[in-house]
C-alpha atoms as a PDB file:
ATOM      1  CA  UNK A   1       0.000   0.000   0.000  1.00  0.00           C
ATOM      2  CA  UNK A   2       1.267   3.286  -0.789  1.00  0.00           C
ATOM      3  CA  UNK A   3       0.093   6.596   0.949  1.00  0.00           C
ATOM      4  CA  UNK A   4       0.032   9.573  -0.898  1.00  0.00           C
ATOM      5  CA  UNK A   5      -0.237  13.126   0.820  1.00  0.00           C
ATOM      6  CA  UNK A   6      -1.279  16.435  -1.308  1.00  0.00           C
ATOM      7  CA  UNK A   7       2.127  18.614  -1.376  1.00  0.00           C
ATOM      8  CA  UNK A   8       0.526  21.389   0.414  1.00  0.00           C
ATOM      9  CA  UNK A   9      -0.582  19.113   3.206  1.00  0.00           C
ATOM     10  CA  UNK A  10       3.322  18.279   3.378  1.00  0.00           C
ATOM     11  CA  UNK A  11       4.533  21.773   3.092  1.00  0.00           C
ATOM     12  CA  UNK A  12       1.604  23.488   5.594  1.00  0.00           C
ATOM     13  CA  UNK A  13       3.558  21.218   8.446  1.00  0.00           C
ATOM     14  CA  UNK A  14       6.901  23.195   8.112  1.00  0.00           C
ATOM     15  CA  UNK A  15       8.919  19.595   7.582  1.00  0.00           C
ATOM     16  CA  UNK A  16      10.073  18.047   4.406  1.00  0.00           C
ATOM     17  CA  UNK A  17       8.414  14.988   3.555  1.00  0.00           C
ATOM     18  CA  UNK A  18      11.584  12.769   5.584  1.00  0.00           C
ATOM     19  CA  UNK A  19      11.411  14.577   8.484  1.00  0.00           C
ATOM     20  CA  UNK A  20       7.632  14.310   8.156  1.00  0.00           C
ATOM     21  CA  UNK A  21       8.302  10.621   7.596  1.00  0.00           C
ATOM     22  CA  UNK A  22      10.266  10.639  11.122  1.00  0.00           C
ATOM     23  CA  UNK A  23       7.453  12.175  12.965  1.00  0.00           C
ATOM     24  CA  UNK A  24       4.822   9.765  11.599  1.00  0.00           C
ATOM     25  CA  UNK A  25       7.241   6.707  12.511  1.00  0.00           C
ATOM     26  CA  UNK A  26       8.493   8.026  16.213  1.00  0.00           C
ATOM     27  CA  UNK A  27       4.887   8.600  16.732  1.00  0.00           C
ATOM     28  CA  UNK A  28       3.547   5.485  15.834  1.00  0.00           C
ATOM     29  CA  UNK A  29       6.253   3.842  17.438  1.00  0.00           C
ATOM     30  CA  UNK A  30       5.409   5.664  20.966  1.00  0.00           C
ATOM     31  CA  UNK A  31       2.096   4.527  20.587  1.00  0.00           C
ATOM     32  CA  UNK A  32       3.139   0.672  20.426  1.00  0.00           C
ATOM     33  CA  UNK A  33       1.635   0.279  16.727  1.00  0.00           C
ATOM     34  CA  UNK A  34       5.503  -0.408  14.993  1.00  0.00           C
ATOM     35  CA  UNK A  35       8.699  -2.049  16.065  1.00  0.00           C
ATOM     36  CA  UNK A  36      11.858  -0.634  15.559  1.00  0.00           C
ATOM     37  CA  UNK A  37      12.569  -2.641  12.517  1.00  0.00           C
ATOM     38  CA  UNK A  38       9.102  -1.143  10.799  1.00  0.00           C
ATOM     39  CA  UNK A  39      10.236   2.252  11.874  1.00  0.00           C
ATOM     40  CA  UNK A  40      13.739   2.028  10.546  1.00  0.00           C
ATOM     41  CA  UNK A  41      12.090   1.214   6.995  1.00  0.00           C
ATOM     42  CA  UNK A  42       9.571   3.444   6.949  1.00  0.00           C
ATOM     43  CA  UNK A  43      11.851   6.071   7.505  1.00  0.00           C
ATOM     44  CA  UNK A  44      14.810   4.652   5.243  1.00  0.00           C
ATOM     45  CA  UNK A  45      17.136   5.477   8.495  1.00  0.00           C
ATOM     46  CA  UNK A  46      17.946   1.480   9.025  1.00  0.00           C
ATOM     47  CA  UNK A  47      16.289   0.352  12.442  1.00  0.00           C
ATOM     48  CA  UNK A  48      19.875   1.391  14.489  1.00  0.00           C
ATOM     49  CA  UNK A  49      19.639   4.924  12.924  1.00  0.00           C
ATOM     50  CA  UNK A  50      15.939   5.069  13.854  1.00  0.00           C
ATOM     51  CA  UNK A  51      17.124   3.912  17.815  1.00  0.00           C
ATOM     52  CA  UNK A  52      19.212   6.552  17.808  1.00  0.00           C
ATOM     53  CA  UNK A  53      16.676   9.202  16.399  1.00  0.00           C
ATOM     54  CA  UNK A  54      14.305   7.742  18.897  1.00  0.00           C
ATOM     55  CA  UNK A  55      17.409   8.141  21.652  1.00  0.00           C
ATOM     56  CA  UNK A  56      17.813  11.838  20.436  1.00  0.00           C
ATOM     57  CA  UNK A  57      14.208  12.295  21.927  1.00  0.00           C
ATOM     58  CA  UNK A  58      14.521  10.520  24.436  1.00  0.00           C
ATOM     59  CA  UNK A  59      11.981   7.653  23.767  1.00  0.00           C
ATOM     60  CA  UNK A  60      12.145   4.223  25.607  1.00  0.00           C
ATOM     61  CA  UNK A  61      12.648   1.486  23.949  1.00  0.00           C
ATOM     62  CA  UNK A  62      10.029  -1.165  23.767  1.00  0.00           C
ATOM     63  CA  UNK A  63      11.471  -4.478  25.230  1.00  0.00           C
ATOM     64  CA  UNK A  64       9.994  -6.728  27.339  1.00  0.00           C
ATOM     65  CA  UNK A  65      10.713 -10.489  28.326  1.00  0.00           C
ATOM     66  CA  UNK A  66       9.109 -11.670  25.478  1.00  0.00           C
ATOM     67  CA  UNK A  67      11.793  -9.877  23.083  1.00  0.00           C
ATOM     68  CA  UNK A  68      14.608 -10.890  25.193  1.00  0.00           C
ATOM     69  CA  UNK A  69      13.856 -14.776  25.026  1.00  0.00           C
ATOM     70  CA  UNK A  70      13.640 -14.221  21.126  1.00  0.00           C
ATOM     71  CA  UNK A  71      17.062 -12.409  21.399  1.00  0.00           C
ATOM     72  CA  UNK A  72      17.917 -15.236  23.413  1.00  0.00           C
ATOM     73  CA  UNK A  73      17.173 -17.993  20.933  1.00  0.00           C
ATOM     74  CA  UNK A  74      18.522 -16.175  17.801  1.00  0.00           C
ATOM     75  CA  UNK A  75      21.677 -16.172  19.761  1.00  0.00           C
ATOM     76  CA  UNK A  76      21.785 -19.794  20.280  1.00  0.00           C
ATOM     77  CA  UNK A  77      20.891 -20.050  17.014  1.00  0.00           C
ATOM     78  CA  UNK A  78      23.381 -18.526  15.530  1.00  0.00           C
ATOM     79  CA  UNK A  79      26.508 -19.645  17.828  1.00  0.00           C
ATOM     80  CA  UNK A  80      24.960 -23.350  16.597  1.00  0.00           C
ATOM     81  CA  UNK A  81      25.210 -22.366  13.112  1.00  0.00           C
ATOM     82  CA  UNK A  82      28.806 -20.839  13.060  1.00  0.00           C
ATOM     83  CA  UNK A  83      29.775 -24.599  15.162  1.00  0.00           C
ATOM     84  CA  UNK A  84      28.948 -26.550  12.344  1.00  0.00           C
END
């Protein structure tokens, strides 16, 4: 899906359409509705630019036990892989 926005919608906010593009993503990501990942696309930043944008203001990061088990299990994972 692509989401189009009139140019003078864009330019009535004061920000070019990236930094409008931030706000939408750092937003949505406050609110719990993207991951990091989703916000680092969305913006074109890569997810650890996006952390740090999202460090910049001073945003928590979402991470609960949940994400730290899956951490967890990549990790073994991967250290299996690479002793093959």
């Amino acid at each position: 899906m692509l989401l189009e926005l009139n140019d003078n919608v864009i330019k009535s906010t004061g920000l070019t359409e990236q930094e409008l593009r931030i706000e939408l993503a750092v937003r949505l990501y406050e609110d719990g509705k993207i991951t990091v990942g989703q916000g680092g696309t969305m913006t074109g930043l890569g997810s650890i630019r996006f952390q740090k944008e999202l460090g910049k203001r001073k945003i928590a990061w979402h991470y609960d036990v949940e994400d730290f088990e899956a951490d967890l299990e990549t990790l073994k994972k991967l250290s299996f892989d690479r002793n093959k």
